[in-house]
Each structure stands twice: as C-alpha cells, then as structure tokens.
N, C-alpha and C. Protein backbone atom coordinates (compact mmCIF):
# COMPACT_ATOMS: atom_id res chain seq x y z
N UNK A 1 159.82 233.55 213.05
CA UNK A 1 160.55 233.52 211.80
C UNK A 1 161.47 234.74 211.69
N UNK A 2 160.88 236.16 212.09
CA UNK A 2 162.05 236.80 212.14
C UNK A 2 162.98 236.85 212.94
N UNK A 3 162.89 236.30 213.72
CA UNK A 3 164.17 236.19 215.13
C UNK A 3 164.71 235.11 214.96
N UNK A 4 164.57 234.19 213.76
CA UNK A 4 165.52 233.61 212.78
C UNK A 4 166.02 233.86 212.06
N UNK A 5 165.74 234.43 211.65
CA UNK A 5 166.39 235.59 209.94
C UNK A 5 167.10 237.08 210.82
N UNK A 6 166.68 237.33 211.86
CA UNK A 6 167.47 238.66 212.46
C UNK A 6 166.74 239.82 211.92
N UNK A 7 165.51 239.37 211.92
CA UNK A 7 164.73 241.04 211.14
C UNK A 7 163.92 241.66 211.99
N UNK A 8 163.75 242.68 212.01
CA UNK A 8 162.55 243.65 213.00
C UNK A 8 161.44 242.83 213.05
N UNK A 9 160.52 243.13 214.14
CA UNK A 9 159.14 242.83 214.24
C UNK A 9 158.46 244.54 213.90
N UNK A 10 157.55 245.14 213.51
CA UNK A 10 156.85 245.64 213.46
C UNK A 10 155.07 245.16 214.00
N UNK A 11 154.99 246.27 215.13
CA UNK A 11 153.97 245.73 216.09
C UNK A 11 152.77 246.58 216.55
N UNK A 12 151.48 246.11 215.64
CA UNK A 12 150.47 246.94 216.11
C UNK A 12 149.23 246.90 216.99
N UNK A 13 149.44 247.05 218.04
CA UNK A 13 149.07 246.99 219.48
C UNK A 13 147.37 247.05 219.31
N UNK A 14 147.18 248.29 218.53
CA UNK A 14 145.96 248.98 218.81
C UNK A 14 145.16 247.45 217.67
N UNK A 15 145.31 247.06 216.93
CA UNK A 15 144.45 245.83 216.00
C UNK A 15 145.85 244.53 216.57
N UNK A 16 146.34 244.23 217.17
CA UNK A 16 146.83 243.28 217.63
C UNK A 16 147.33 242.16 215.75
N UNK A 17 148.06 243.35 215.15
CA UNK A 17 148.65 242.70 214.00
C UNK A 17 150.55 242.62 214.47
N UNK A 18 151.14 242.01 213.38
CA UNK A 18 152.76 242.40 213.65
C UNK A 18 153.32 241.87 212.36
N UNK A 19 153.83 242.53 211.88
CA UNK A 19 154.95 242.47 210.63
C UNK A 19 155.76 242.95 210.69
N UNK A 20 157.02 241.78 209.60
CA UNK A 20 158.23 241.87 209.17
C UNK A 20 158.18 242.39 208.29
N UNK A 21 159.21 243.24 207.17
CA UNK A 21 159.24 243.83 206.12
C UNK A 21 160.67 243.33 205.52
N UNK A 22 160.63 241.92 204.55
CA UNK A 22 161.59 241.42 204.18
C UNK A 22 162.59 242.21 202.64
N UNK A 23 161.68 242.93 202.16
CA UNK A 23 162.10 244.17 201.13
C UNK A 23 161.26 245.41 201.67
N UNK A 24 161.52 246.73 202.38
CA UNK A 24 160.90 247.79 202.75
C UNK A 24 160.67 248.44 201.23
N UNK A 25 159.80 249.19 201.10
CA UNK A 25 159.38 249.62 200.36
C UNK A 25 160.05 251.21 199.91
N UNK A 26 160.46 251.29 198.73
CA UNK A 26 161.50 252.93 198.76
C UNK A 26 160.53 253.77 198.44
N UNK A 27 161.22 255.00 198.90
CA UNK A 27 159.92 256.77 198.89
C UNK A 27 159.89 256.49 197.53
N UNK A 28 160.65 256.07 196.43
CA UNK A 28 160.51 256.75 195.13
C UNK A 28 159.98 255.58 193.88
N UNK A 29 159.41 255.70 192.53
CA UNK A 29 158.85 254.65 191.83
C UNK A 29 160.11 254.05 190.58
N UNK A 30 159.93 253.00 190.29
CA UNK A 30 159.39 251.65 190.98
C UNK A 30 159.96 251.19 191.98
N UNK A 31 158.92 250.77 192.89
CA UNK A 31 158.80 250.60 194.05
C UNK A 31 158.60 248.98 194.12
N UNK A 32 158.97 247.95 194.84
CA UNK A 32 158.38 246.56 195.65
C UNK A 32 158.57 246.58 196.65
N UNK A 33 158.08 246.08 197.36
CA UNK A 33 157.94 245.41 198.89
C UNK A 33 157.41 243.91 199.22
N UNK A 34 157.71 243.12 200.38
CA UNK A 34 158.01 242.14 200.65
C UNK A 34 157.82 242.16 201.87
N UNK A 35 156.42 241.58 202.48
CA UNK A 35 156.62 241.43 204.05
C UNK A 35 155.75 240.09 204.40
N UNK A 36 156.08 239.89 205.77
CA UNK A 36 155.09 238.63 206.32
C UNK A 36 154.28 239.28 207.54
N UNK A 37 153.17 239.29 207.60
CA UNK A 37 152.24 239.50 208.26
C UNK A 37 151.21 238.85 209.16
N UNK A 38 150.91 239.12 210.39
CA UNK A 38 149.94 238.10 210.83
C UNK A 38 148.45 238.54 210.56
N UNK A 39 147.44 237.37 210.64
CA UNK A 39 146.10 237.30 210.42
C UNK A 39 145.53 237.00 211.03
N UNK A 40 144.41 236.84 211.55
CA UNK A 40 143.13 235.95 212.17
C UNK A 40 142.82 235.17 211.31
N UNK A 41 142.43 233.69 212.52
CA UNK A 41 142.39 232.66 212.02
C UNK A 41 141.10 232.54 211.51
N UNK A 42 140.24 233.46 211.76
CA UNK A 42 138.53 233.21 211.30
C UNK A 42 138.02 234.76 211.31
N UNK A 43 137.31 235.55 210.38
CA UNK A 43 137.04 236.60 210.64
C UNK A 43 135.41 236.56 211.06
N UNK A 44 135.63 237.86 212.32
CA UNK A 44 134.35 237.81 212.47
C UNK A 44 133.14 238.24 211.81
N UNK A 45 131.93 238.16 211.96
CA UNK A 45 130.63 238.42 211.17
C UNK A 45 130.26 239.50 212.11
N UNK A 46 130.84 240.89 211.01
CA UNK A 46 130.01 241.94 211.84
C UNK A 46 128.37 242.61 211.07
N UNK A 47 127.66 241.99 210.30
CA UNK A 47 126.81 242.12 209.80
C UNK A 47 125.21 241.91 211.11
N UNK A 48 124.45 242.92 210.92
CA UNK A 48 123.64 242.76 211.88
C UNK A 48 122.46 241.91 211.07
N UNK A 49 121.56 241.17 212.39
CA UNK A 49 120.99 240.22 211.68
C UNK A 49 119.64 240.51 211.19
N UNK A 50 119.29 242.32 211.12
CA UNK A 50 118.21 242.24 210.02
C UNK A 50 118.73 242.99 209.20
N UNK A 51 120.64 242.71 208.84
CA UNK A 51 120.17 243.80 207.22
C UNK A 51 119.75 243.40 206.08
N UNK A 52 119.63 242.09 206.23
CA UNK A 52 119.00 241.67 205.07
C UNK A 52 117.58 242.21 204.40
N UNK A 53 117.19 241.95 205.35
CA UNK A 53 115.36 242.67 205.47
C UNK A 53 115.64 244.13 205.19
N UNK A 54 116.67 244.64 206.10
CA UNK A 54 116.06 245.95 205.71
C UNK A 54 116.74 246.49 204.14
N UNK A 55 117.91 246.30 203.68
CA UNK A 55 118.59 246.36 202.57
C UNK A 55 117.69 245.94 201.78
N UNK A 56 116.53 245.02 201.35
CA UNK A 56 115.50 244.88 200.38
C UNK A 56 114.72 245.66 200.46
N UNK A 57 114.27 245.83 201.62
CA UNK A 57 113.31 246.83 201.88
C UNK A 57 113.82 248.41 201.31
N UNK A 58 115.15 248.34 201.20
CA UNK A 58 115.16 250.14 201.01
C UNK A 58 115.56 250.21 199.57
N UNK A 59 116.06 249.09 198.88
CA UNK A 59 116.14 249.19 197.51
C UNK A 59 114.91 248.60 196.24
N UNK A 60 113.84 248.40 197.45
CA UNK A 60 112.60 247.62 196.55
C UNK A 60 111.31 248.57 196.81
N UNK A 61 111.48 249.69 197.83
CA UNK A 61 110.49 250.18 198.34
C UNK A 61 110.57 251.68 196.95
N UNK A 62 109.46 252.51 197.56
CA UNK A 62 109.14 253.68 196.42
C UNK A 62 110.37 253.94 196.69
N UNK A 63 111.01 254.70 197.62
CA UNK A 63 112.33 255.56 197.76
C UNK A 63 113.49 255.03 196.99
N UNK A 64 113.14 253.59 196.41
CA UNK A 64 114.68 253.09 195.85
C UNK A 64 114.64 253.81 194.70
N UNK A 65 114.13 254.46 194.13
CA UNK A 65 114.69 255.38 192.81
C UNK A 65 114.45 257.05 192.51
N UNK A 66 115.26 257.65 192.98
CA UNK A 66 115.15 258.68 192.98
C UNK A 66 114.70 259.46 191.92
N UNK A 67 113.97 260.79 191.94
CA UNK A 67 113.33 261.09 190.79
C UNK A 67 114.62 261.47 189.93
N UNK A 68 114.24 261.65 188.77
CA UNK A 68 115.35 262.37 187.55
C UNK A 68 115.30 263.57 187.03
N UNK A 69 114.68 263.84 187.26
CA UNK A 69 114.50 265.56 187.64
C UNK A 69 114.50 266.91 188.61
C-alpha cells in the first residue's frame, strides 16, 4: 500500500514490525498522527502453565496480606 501511495516504509527488524506514517506526528502540541502498521496474525501465549496455581497460592496464602504496622 505504500509503494502505491509513494510513502516510506518504516522497518523494524529487531520485532519484525513495519510502518507507514500517513500524518507524522509534530515535536509541538496539538499534535495527530496517522499511520498503518503491521501485526501478527495470532498472538502468542506466553503465560507459563502453572501460574495459575501459583498466583492463588500467593494471594490466598498467610503472606497475601501484609502486616499494617
């Protein structure tokens, strides 16, 4: 789409993203911007598969409430 329209790619290697910036955004306020961006089509599940267990465990156990004094 931008090498239809004649606009920059902006390209980030290191997370494998790339955007156009169809209004750049100015140093000074008020400010808009306007870009198209790419995404992943599915994000991954970086959750490990006992935090469930242990996240109850640490907010149900004695230690989940700290004294107040």
């Amino acid at each position: 789409m931008s090498q239809r329209h004649g606009i920059e790619v902006e390209r980030d290697h290191l997370y494998g993203r790339a955007r156009t910036w169809l209004r750049p955004r100015r140093a000074g306020w008020p400010m808009a911007e306007e870009l198209l961006t790419t995404a992943p089509a599915r994000v991954i599940d970086k959750q490990d598969k006992s935090f469930e267990m242990e996240w109850h465990a640490l907010i149900s156990g004695a230690s989940s409430q700290l004294p107040l004094t």
